[in-house]
PDB file of N, CA and C in Angstrom:
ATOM      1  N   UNK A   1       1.212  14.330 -11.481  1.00  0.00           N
ATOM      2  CA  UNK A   1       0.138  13.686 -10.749  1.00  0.00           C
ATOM      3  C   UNK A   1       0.749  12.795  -9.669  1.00  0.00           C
ATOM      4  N   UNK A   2       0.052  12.787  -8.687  1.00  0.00           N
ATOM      5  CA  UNK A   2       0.704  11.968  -7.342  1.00  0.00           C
ATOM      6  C   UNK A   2      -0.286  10.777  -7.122  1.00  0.00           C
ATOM      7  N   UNK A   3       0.289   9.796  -7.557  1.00  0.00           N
ATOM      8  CA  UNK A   3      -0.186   8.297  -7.318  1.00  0.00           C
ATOM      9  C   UNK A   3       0.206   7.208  -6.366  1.00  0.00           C
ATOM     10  N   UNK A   4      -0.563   6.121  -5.244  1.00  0.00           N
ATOM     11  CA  UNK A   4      -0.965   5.775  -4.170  1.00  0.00           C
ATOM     12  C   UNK A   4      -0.456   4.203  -5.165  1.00  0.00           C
ATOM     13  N   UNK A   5       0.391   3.590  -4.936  1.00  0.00           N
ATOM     14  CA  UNK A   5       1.082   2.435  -5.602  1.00  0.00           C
ATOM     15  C   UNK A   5       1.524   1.436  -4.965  1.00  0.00           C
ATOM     16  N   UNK A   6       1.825   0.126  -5.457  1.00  0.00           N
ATOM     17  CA  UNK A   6       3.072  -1.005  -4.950  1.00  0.00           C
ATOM     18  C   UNK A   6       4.767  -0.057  -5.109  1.00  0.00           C
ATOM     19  N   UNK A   7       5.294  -0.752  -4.312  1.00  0.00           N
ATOM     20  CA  UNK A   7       6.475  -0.594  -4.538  1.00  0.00           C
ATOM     21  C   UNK A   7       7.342  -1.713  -4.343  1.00  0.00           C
ATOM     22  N   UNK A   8       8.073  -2.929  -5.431  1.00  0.00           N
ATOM     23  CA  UNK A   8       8.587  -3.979  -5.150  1.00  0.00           C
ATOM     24  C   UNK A   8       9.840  -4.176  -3.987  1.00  0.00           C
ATOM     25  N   UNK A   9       9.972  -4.973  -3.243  1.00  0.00           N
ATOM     26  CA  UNK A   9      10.750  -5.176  -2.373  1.00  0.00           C
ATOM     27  C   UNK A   9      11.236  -6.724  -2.533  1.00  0.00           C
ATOM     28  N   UNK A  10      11.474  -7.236  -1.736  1.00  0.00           N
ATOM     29  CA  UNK A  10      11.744  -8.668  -1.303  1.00  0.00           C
ATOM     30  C   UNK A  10      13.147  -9.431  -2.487  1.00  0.00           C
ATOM     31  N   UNK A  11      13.351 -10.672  -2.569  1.00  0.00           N
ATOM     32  CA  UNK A  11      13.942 -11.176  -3.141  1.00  0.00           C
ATOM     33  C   UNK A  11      13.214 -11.814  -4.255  1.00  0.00           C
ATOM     34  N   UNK A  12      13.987 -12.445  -5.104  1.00  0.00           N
ATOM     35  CA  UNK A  12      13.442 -13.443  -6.198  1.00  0.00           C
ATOM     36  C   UNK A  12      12.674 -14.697  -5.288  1.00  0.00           C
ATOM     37  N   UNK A  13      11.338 -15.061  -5.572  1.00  0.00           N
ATOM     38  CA  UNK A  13      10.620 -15.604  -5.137  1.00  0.00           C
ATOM     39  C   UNK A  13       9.800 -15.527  -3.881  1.00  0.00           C
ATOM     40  N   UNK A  14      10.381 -14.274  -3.500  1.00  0.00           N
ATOM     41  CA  UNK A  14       9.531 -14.080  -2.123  1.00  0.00           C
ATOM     42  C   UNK A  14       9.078 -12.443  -2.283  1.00  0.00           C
ATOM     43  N   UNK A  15       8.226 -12.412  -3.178  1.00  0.00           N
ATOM     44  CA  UNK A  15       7.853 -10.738  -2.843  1.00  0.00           C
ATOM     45  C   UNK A  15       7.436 -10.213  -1.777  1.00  0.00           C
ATOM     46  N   UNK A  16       7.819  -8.978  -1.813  1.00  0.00           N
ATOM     47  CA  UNK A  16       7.462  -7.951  -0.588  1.00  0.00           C
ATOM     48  C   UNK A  16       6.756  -6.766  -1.077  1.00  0.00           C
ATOM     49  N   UNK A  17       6.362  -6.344  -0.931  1.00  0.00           N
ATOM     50  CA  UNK A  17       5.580  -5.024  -1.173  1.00  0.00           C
ATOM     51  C   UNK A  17       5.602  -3.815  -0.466  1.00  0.00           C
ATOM     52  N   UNK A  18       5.863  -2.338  -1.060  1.00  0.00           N
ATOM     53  CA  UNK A  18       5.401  -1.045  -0.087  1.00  0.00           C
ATOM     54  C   UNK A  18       4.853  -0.664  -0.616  1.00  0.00           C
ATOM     55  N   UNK A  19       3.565  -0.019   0.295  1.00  0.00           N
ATOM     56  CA  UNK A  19       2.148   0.752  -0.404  1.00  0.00           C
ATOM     57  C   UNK A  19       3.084   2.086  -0.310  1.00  0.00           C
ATOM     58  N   UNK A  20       3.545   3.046  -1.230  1.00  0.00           N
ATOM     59  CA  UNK A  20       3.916   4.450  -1.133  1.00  0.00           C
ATOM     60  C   UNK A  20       3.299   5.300  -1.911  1.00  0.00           C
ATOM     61  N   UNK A  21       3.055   6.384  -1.710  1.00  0.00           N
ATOM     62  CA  UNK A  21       3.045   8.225  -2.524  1.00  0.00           C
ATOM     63  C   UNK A  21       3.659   8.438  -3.317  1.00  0.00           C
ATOM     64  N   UNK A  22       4.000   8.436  -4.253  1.00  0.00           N
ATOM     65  CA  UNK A  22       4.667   9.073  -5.388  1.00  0.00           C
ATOM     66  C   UNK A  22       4.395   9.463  -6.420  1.00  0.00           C
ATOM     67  N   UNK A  23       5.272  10.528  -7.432  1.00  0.00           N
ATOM     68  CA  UNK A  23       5.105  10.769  -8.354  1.00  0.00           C
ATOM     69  C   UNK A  23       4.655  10.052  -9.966  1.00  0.00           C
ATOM     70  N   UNK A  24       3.756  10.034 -10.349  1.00  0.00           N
ATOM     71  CA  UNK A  24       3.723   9.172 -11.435  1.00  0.00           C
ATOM     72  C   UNK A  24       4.910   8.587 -12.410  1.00  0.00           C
ATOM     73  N   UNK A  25       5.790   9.879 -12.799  1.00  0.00           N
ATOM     74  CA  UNK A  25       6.893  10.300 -13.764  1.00  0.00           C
ATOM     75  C   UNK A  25       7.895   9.173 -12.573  1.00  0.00           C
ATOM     76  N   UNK A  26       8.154   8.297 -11.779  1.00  0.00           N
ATOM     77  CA  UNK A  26       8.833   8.013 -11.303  1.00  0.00           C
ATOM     78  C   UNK A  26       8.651   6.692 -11.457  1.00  0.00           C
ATOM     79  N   UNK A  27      10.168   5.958 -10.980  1.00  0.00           N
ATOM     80  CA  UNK A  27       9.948   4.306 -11.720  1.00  0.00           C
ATOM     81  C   UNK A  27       8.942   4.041 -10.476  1.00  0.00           C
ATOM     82  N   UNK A  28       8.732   2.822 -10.628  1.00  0.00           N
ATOM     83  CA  UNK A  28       8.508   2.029  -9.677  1.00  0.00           C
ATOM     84  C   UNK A  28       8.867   1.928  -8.304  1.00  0.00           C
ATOM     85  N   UNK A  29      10.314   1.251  -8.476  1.00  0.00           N
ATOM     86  CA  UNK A  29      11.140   1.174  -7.348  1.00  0.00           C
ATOM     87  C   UNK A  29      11.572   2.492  -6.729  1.00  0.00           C
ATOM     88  N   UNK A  30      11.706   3.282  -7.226  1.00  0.00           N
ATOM     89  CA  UNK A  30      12.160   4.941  -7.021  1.00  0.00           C
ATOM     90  C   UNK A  30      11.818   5.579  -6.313  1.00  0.00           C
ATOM     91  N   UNK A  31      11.997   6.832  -6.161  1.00  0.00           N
ATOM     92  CA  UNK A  31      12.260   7.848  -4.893  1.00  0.00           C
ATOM     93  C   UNK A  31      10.715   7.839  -4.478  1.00  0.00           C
ATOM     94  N   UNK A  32      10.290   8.171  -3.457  1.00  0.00           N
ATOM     95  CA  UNK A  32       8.732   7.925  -2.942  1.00  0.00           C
ATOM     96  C   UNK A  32       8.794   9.403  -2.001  1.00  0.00           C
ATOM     97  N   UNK A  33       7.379   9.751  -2.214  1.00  0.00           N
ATOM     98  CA  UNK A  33       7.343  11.041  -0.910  1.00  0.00           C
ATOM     99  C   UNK A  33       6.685   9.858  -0.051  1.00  0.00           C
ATOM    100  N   UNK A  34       6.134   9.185   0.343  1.00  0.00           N
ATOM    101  CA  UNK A  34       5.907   8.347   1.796  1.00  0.00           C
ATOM    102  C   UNK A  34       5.461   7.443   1.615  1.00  0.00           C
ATOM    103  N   UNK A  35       5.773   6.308   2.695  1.00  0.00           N
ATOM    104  CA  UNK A  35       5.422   5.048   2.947  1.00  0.00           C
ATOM    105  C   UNK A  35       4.269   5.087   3.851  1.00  0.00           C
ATOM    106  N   UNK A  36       2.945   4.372   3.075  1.00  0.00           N
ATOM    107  CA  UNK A  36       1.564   4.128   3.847  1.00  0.00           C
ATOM    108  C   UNK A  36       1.857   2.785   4.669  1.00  0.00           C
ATOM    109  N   UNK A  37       2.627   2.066   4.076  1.00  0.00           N
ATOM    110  CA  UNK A  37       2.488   0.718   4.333  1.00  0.00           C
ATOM    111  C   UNK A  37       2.696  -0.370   3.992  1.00  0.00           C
ATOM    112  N   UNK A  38       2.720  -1.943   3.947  1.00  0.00           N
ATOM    113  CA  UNK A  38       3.072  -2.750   3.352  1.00  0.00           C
ATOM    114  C   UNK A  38       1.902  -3.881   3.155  1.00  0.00           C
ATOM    115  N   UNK A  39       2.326  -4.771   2.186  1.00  0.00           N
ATOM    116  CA  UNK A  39       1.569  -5.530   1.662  1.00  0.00           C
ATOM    117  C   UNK A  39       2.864  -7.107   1.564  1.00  0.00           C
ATOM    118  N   UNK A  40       2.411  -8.351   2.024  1.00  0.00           N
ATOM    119  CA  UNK A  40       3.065  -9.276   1.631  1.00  0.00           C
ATOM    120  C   UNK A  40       2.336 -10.776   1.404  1.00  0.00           C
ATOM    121  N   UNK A  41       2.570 -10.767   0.210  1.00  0.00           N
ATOM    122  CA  UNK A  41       1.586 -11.460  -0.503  1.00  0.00           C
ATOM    123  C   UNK A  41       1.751 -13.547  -0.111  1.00  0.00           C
ATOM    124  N   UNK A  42       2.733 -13.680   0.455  1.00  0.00           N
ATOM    125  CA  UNK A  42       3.547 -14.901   0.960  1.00  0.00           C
ATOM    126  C   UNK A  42       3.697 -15.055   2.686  1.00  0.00           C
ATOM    127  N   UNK A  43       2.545 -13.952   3.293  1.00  0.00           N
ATOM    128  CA  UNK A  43       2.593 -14.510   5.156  1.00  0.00           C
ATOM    129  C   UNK A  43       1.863 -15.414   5.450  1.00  0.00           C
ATOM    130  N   UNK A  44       2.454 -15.968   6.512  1.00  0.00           N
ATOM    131  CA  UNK A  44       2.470 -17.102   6.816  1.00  0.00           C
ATOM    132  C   UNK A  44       0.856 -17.141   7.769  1.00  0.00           C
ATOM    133  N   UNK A  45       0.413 -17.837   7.992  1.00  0.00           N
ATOM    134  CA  UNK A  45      -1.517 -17.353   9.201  1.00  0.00           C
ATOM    135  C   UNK A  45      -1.056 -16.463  10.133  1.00  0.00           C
ATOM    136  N   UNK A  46       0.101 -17.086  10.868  1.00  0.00           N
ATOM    137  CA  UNK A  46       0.098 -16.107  12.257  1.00  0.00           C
ATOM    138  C   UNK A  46       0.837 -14.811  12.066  1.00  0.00           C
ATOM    139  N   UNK A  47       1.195 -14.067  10.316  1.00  0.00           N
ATOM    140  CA  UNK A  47       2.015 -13.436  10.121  1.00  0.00           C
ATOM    141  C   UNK A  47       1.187 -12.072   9.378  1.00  0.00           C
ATOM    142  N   UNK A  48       1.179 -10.965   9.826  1.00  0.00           N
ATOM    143  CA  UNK A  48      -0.027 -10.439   9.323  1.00  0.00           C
ATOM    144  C   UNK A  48       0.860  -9.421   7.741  1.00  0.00           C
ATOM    145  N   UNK A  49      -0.332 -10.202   6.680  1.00  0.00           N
ATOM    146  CA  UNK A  49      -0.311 -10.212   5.678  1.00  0.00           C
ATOM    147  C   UNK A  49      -0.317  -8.422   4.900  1.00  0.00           C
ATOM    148  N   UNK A  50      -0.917  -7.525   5.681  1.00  0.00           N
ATOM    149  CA  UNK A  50      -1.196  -6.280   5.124  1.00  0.00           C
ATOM    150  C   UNK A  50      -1.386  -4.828   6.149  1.00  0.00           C
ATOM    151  N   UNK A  51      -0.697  -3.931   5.651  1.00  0.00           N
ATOM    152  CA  UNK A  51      -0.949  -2.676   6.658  1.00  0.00           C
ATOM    153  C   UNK A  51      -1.236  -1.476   6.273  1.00  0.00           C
ATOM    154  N   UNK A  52      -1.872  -0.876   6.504  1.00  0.00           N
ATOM    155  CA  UNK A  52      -1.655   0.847   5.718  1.00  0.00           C
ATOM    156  C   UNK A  52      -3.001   1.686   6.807  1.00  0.00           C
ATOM    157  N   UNK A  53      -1.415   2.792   6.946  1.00  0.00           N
ATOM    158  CA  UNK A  53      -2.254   3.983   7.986  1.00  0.00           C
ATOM    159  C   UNK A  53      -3.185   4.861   7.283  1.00  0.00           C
ATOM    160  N   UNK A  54      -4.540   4.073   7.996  1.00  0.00           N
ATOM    161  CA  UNK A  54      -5.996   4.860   7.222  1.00  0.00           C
ATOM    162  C   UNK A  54      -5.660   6.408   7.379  1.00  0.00           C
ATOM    163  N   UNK A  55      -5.228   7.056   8.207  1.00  0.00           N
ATOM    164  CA  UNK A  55      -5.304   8.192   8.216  1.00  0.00           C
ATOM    165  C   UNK A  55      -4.190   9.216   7.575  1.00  0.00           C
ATOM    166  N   UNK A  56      -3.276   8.273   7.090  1.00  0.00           N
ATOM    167  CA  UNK A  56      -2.133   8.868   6.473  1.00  0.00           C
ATOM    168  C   UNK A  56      -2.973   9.182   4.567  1.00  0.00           C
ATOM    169  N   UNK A  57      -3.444   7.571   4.313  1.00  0.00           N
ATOM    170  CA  UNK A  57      -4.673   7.092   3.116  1.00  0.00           C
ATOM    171  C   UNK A  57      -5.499   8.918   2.834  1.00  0.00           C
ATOM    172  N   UNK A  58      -6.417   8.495   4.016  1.00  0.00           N
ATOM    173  CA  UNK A  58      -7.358   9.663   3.842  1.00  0.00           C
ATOM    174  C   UNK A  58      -6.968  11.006   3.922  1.00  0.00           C
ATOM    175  N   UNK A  59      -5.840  10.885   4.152  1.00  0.00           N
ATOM    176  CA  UNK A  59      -5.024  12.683   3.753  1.00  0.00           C
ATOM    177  C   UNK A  59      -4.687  12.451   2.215  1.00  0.00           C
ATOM    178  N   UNK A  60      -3.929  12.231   2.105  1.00  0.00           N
ATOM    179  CA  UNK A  60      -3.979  11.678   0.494  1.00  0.00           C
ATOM    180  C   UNK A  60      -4.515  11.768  -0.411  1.00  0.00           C
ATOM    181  N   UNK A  61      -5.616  10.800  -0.178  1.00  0.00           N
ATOM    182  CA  UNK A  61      -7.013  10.557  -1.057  1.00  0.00           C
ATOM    183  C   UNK A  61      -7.269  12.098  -1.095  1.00  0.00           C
ATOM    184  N   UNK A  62      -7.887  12.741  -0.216  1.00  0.00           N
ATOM    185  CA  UNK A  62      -8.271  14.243   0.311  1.00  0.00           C
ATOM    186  C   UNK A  62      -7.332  15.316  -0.793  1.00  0.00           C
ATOM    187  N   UNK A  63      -6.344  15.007  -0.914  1.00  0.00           N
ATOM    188  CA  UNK A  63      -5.057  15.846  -1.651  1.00  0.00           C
ATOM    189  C   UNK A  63      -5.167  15.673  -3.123  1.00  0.00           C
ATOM    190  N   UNK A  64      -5.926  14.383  -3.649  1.00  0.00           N
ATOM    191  CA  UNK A  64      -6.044  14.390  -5.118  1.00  0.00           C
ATOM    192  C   UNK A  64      -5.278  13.683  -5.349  1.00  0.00           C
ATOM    193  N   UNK A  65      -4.395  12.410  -4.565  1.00  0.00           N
ATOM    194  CA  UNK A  65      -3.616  10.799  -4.778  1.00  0.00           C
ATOM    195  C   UNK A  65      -4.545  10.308  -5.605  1.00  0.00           C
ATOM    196  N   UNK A  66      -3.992   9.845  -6.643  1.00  0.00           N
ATOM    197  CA  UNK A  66      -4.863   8.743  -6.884  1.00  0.00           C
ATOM    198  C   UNK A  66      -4.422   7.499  -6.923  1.00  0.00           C
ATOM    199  N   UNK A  67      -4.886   6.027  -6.512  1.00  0.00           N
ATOM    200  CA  UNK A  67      -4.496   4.792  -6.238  1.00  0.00           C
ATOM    201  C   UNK A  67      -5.233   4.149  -7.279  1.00  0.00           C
ATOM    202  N   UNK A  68      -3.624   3.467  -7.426  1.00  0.00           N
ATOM    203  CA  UNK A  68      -4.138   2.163  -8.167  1.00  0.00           C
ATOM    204  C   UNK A  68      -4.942   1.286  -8.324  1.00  0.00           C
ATOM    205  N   UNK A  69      -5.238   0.079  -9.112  1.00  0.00           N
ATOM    206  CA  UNK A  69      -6.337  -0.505  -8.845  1.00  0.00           C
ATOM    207  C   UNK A  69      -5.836  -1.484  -8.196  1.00  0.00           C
ATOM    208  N   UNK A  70      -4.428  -1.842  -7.949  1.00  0.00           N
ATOM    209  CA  UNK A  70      -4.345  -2.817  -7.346  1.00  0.00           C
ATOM    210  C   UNK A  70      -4.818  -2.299  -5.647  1.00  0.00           C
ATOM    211  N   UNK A  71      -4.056  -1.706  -5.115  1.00  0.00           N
ATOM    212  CA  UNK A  71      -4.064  -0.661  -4.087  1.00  0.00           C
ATOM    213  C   UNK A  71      -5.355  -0.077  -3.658  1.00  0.00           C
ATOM    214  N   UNK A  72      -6.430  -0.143  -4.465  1.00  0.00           N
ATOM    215  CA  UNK A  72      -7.802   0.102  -4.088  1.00  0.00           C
ATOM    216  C   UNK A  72      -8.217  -1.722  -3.578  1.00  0.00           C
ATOM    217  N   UNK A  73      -7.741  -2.821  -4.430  1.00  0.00           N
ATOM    218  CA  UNK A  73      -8.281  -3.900  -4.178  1.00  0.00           C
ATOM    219  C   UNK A  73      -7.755  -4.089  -2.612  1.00  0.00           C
ATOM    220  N   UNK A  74      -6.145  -3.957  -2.333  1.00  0.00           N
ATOM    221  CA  UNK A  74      -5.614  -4.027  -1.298  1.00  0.00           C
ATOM    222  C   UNK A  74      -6.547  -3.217  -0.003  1.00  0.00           C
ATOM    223  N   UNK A  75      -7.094  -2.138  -0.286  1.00  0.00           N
ATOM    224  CA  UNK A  75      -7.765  -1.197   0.656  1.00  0.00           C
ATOM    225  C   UNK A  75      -8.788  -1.661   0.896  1.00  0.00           C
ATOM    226  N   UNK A  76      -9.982  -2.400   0.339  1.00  0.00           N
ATOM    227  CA  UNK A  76     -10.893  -3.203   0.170  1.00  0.00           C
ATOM    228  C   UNK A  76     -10.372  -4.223   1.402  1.00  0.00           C
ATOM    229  N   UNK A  77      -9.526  -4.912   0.877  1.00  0.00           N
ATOM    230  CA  UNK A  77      -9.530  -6.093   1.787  1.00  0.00           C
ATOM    231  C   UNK A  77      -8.958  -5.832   2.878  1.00  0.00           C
ATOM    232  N   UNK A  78      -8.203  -5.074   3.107  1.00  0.00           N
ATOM    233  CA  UNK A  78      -7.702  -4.306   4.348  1.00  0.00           C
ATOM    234  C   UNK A  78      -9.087  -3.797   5.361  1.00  0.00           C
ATOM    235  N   UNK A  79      -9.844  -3.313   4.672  1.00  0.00           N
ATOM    236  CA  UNK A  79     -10.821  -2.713   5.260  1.00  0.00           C
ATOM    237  C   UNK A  79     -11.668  -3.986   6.015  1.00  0.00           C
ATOM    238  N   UNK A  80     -11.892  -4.773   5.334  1.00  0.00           N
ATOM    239  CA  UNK A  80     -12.613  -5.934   5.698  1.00  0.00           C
ATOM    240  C   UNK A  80     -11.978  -6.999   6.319  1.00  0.00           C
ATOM    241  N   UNK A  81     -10.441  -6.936   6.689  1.00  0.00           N
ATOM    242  CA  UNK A  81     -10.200  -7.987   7.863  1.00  0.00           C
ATOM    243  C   UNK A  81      -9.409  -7.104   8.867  1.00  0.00           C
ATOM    244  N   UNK A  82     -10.342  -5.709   8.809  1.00  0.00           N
ATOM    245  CA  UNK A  82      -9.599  -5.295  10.423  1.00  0.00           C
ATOM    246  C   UNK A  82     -10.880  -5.242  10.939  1.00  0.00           C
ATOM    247  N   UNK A  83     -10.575  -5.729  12.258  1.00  0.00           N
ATOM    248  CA  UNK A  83     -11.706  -5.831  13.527  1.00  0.00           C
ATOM    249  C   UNK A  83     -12.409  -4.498  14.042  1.00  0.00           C
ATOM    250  N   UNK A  84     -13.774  -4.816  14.109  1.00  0.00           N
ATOM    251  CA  UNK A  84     -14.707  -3.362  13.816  1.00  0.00           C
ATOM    252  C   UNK A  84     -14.374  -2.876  15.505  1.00  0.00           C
ATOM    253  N   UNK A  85     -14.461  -1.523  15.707  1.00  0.00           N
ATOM    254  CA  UNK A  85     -14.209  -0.790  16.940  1.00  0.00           C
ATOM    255  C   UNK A  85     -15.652  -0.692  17.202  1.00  0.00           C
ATOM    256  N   UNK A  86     -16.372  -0.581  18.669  1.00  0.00           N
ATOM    257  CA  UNK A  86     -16.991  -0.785  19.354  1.00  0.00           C
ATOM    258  C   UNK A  86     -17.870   0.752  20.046  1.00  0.00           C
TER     259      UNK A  86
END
């Protein structure tokens, strides 16, 4: 099964986050088929806190990914502090 996850980064006390693709059967930290994006839970106001390419997402999703619940919460709020197009 191919699951839509965190992937830990950063140092001791400063986490970092990558939203990636991967295999379930795989650690955590481990081999990834792709990087959506990142998440950092410690930016600063003028430092933007979260990213992930909707359209990379919705291929994915489309393919039978399934995402976490953290990673659904992340998509949620992602969704709701990007500025609506016109």
């Amino acid at each position: 099964m191919v699951v839509i996850r965190l992937s830990r980064g950063g140092s001791k006390g400063r986490p970092f986050f990558n939203i990636v693709v991967s295999d379930k059967r795989e650690r955590r930290d481990g081999r990834f088929i792709e990087r959506l994006g990142f998440y950092n839970p410690t930016a600063k106001d003028n430092e933007e806190s979260i990213r992930i390419a909707q359209d990379r997402l919705t291929y994915w999703k489309g393919v039978g990914a399934q995402p976490s619940l953290t990673v659904l919460r992340l998509i949620k709020q992602a969704a709701a502090a990007a500025p609506k197009a016109a």
